[in-house]
Protein backbone atom coordinates (compact mmCIF):
# COMPACT_ATOMS: atom_id res chain seq x y z
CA UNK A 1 352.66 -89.61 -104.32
CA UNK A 2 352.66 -88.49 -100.94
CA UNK A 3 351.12 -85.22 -102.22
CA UNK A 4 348.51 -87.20 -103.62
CA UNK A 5 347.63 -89.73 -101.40
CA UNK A 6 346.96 -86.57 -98.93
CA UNK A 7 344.40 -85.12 -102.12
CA UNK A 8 342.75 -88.03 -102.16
CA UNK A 9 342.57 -88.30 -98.50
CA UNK A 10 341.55 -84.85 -97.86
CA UNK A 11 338.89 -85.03 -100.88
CA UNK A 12 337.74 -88.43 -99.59
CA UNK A 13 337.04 -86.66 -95.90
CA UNK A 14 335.96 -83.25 -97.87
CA UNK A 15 333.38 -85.76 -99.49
CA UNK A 16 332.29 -87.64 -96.20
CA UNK A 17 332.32 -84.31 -94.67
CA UNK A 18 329.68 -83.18 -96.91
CA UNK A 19 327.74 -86.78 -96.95
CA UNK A 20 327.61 -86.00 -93.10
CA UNK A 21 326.39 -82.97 -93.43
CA UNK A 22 323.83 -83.45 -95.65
CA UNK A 23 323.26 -86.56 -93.64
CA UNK A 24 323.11 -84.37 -90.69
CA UNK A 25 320.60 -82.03 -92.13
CA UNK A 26 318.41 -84.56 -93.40
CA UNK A 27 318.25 -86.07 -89.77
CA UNK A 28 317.43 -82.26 -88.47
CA UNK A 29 314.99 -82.45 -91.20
CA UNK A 30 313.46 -85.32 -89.67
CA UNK A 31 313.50 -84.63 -86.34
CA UNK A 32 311.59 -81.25 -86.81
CA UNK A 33 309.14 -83.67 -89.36
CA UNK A 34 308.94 -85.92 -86.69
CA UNK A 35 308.00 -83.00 -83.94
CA UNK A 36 305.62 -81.28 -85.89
CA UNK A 37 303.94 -84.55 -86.91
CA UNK A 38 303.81 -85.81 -82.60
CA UNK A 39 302.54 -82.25 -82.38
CA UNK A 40 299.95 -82.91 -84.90
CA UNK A 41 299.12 -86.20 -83.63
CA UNK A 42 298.54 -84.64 -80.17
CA UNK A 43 296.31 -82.30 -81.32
CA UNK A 44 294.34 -84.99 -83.41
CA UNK A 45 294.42 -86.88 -79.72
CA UNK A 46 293.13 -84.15 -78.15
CA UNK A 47 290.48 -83.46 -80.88
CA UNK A 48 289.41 -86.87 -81.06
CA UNK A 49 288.63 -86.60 -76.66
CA UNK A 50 286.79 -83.50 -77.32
CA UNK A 51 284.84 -85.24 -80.41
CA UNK A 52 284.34 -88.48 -78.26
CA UNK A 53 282.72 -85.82 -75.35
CA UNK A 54 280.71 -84.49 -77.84
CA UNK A 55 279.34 -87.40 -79.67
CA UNK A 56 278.32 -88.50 -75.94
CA UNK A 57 276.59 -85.67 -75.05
CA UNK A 58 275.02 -85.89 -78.52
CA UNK A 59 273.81 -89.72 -77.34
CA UNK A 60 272.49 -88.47 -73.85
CA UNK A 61 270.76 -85.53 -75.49
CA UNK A 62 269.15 -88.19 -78.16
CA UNK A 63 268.44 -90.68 -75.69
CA UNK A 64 266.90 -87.90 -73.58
CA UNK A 65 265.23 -86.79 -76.94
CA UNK A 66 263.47 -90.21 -77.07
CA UNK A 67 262.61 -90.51 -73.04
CA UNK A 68 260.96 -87.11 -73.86
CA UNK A 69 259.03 -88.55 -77.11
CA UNK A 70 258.41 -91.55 -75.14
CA UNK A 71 257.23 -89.35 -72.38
CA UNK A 72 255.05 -87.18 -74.96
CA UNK A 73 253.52 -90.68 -76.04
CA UNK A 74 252.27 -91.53 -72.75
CA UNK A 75 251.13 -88.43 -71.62
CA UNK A 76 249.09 -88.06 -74.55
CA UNK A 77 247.64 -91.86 -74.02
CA UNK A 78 247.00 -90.92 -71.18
CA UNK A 79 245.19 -87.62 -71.79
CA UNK A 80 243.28 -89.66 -74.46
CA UNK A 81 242.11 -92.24 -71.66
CA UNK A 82 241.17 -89.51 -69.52
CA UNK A 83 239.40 -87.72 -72.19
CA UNK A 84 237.52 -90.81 -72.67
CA UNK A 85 236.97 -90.83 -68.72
CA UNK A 86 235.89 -87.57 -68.42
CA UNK A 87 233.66 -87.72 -71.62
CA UNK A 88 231.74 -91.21 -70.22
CA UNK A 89 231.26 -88.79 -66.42
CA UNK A 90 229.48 -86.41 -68.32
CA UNK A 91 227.09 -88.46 -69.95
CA UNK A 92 226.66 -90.26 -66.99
CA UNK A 93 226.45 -86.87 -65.37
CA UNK A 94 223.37 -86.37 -68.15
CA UNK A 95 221.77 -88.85 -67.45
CA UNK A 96 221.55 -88.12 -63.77
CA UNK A 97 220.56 -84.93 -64.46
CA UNK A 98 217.53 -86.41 -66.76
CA UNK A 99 217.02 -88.49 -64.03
CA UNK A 100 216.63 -86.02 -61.37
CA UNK A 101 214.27 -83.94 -63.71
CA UNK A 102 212.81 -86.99 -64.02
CA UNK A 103 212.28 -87.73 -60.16
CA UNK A 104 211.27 -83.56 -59.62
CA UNK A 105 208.34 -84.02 -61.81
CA UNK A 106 207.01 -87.08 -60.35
CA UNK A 107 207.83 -85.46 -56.79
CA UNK A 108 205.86 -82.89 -58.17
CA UNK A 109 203.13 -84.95 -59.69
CA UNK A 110 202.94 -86.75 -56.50
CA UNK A 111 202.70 -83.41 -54.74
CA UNK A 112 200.00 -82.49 -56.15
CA UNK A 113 198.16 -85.89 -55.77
CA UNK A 114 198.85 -85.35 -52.09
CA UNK A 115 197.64 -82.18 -51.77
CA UNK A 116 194.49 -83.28 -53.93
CA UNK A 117 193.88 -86.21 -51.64
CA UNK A 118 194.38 -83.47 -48.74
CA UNK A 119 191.74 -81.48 -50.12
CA UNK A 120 189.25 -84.53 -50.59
CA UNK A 121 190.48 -85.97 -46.79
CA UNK A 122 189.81 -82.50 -45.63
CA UNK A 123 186.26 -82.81 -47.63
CA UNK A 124 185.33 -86.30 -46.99
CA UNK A 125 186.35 -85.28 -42.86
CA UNK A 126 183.58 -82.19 -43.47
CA UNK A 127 181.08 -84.53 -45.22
CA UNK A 128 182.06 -87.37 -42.60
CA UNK A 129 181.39 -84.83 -39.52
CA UNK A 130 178.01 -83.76 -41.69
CA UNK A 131 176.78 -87.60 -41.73
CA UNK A 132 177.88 -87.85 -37.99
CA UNK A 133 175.81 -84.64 -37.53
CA UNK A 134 173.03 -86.18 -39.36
CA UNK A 135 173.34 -89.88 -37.70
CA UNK A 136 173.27 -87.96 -34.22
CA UNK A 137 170.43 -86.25 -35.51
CA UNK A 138 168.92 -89.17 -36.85
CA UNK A 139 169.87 -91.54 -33.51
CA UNK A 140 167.51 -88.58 -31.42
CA UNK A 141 164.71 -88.56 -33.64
CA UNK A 142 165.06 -92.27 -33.32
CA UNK A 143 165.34 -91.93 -29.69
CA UNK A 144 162.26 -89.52 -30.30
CA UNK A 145 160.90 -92.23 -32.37
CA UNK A 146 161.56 -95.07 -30.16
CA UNK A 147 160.27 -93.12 -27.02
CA UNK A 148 156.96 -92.00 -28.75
CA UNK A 149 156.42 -95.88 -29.88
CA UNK A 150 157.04 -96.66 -25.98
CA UNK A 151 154.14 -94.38 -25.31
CA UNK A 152 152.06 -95.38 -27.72
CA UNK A 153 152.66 -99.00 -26.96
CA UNK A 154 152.37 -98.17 -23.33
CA UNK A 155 149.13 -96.24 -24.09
CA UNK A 156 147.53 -98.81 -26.39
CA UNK A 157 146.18 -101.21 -23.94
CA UNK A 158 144.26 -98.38 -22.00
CA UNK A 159 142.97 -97.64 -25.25
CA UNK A 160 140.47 -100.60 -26.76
């Protein structure tokens, strides 16, 4: 009984022996699942930081994106409302221009008025000195005139 009280004691302990073992293993087990999986979970850490970098950069590039659009937008209003300025000059510019062809030919229509009323001045001042001519010419015979009346009138009482 002895004998057999040690069997079963020495199977019982051969038993938890090998429950320990196993036991054992399966904790090793675990422990190296448990690693790889902190490992793992690192890395996904890690990956998630660089994604999280990335999708910000990705937002400042879009926002960027749409300052630039917005940027476009209101450089090309504003090329369109200079357009328009530059467009409303020139016609404005036109219609100086007309008017300044307008203004040469009536410079040069009065031009030639002036030098037409020149050339009549310049003949009435030859006719005018003529009839001054003629009136001096006129006031001597007059004189002539005048003086021979004298003499006759002077000589008409001596003469019944």
């Amino acid at each position: 009984m002895r004998n057999m009280l040690t069997i079963v004691l020495v199977v019982v302990a051969a038993i938890l022996g090998f429950f320990a073992y196993q036991s054992s293993q399966k904790g090793n087990a675990l422990q190296a699942d448990l690693a790889a999986r902190t490992e793992a979970v690192a890395a996904l850490e890690a990956e998630k930081v660089t994604l999280t970098a990335d999708v910000a950069a990705l937002k400042a590039e879009a926002a960027a994106a749409v300052q630039a659009a917005s940027d476009a937008a209101a450089i090309k209003a504003e090329a369109a409302a200079l357009q328009e300025t530059v467009t409303a000059l020139e016609g404005e510019k036109t219609k100086l221009a007309e008017m300044a062809a307008t203004l040469e030919r009536e410079r040069t229509d009065l031009s030639q008025k002036v030098m037409a009323l020149e050339t009549e001045k310049t003949a009435l001042a030859g006719r005018l000195d003529a009839l001054e001519a003629e009136k001096a010419a006129l006031q001597t015979r007059v004189d002539d005139l005048q003086a021979r009346m004298d003499e006759l009138s002077a000589a008409e009482p001596a003469n019944p």
